[in-house]
Protein backbone atom coordinates (compact mmCIF):
# COMPACT_ATOMS: atom_id res chain seq x y z
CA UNK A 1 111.64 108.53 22.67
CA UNK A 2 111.72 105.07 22.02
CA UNK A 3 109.38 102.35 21.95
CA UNK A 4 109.66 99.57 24.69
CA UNK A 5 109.97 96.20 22.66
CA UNK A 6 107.98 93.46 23.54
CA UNK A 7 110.66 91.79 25.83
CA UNK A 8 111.61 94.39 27.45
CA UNK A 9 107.88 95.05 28.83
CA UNK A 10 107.85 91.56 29.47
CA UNK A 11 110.94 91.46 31.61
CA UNK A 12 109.36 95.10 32.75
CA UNK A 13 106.10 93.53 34.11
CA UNK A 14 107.85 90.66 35.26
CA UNK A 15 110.28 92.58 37.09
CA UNK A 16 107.31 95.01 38.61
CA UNK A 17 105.36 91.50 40.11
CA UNK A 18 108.54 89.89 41.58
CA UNK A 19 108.90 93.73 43.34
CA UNK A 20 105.06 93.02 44.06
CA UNK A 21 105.45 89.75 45.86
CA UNK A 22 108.29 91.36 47.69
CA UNK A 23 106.31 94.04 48.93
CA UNK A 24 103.75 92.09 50.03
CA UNK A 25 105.65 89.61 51.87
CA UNK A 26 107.71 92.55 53.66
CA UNK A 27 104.36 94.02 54.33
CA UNK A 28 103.29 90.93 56.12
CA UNK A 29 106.02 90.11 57.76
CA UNK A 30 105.98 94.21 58.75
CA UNK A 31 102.40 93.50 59.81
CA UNK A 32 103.13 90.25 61.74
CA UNK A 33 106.49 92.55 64.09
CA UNK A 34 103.64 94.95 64.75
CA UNK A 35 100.96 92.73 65.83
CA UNK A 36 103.47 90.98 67.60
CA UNK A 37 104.98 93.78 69.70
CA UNK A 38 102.00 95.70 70.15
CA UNK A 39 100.21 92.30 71.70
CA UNK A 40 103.71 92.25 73.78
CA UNK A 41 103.44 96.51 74.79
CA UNK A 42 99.26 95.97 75.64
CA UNK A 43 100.46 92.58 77.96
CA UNK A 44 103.10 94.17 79.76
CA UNK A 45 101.09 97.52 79.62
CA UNK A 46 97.88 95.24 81.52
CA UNK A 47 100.49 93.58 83.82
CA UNK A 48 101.67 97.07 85.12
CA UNK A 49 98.29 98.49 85.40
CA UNK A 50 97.38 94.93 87.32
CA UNK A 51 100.69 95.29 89.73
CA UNK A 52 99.28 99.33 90.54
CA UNK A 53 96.04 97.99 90.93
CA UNK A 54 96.80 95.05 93.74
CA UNK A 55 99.30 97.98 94.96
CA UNK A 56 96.63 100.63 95.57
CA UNK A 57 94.66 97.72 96.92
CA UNK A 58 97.08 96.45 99.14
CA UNK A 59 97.54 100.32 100.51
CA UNK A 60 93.98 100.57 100.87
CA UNK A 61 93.53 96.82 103.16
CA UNK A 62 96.25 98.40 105.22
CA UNK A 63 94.37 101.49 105.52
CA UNK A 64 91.84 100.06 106.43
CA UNK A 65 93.46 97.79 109.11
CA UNK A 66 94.81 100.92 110.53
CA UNK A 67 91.69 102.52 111.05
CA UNK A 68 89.89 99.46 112.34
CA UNK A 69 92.89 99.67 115.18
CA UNK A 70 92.35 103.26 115.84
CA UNK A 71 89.05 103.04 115.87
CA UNK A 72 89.35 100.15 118.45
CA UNK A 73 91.44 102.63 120.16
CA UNK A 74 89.52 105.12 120.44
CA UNK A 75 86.75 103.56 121.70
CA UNK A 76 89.27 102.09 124.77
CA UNK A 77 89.90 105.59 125.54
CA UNK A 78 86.33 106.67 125.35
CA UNK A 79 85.10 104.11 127.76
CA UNK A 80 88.03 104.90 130.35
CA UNK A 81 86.91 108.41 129.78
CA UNK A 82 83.47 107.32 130.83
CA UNK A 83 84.70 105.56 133.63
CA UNK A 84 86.78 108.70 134.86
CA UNK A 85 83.70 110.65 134.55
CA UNK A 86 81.32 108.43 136.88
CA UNK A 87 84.14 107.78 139.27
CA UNK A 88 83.96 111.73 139.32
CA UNK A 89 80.80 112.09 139.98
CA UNK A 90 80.56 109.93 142.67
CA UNK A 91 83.56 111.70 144.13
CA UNK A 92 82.21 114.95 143.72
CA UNK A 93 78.68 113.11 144.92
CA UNK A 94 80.43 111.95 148.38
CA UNK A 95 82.12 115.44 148.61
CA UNK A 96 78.98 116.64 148.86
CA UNK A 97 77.37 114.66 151.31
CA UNK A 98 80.51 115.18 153.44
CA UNK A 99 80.52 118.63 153.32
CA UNK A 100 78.19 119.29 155.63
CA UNK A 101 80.15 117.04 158.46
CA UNK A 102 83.69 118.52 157.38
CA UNK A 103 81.47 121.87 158.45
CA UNK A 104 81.15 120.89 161.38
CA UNK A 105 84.82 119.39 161.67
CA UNK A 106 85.94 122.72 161.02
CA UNK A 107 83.45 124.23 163.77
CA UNK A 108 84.82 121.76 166.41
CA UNK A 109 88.37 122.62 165.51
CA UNK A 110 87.06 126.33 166.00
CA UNK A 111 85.99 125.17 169.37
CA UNK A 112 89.19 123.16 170.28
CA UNK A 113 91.02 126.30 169.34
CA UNK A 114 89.09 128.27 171.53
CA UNK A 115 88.93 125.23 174.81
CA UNK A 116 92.47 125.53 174.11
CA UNK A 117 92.73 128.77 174.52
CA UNK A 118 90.67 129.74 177.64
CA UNK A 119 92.91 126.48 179.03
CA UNK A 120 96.48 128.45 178.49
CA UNK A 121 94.55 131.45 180.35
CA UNK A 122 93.49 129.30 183.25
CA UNK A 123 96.97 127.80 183.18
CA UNK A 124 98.44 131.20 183.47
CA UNK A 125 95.84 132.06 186.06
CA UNK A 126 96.39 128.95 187.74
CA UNK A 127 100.60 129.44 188.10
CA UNK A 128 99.54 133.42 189.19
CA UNK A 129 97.32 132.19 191.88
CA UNK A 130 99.70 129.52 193.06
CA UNK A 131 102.71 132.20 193.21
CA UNK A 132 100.16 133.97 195.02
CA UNK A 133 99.34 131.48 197.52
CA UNK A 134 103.19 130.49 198.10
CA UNK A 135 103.97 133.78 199.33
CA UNK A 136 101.18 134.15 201.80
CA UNK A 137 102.20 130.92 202.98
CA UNK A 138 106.12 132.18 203.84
């Protein structure tokens, strides 16, 4: 083994802080590309995030539009429903109080039948009677 002489651990220690400053300057500059795209990856990371976020919301206001028109809707129908349902009634209401006179509609046309009836026998009775008489007049 031999010794190191004095200039050569000189140009040794030398050599070993030049490699130093090197380092450290590369580590900086390592540091700084870092920094520097991981401030880039967070903002366009945040701007993505911010775009889903006035997405969802934008889905959500239309949602909501949508079920303030079926709601609105609805409600038409449910009020014409109403409507049908009283206009029923009062159908069904005036049904009833007409029931008892299309009873007695039906009992007159029972009678009518009947008048009409006993008039086809009297007409037949008649036209016998008159056949009748004609002969005993000849």
């Amino acid at each position: 083994m031999s010794e190191a002489s004095p200039t050569t651990a000189v140009g040794h220690q030398e050599y070993q802080g030049a490699a130093a400053v090197a380092t450290t300057q590369t580590d900086t500059a390592t540091a700084d590309s870092i920094d520097a795209a991981s401030r880039k990856a967070f903002g366009s990371t945040a701007l993505y995030l911010r775009s889903e976020l006035e997405a969802t919301g934008s889905d959500l206001q239309l949602l909501e539009k949508l079920n303030d028109a079926s709601i609105a809707k609805y409600e038409g129908l449910s009020r014409q429903a109403q409507d049908m349902l009283v206009h029923a009634y009062k159908v069904k209401q005036t049904y009833n109080e007409m029931e008892g006179q299309l009873a007695e509609v039906d009992s007159l046309v029972e009678s009518i039948n009947s008048l009409e009836q006993v008039a086809m026998e009297l007409d037949r009775y008649s036209l016998q009677l008159e056949a009748k008489f004609q002969k005993l007049l000849k």
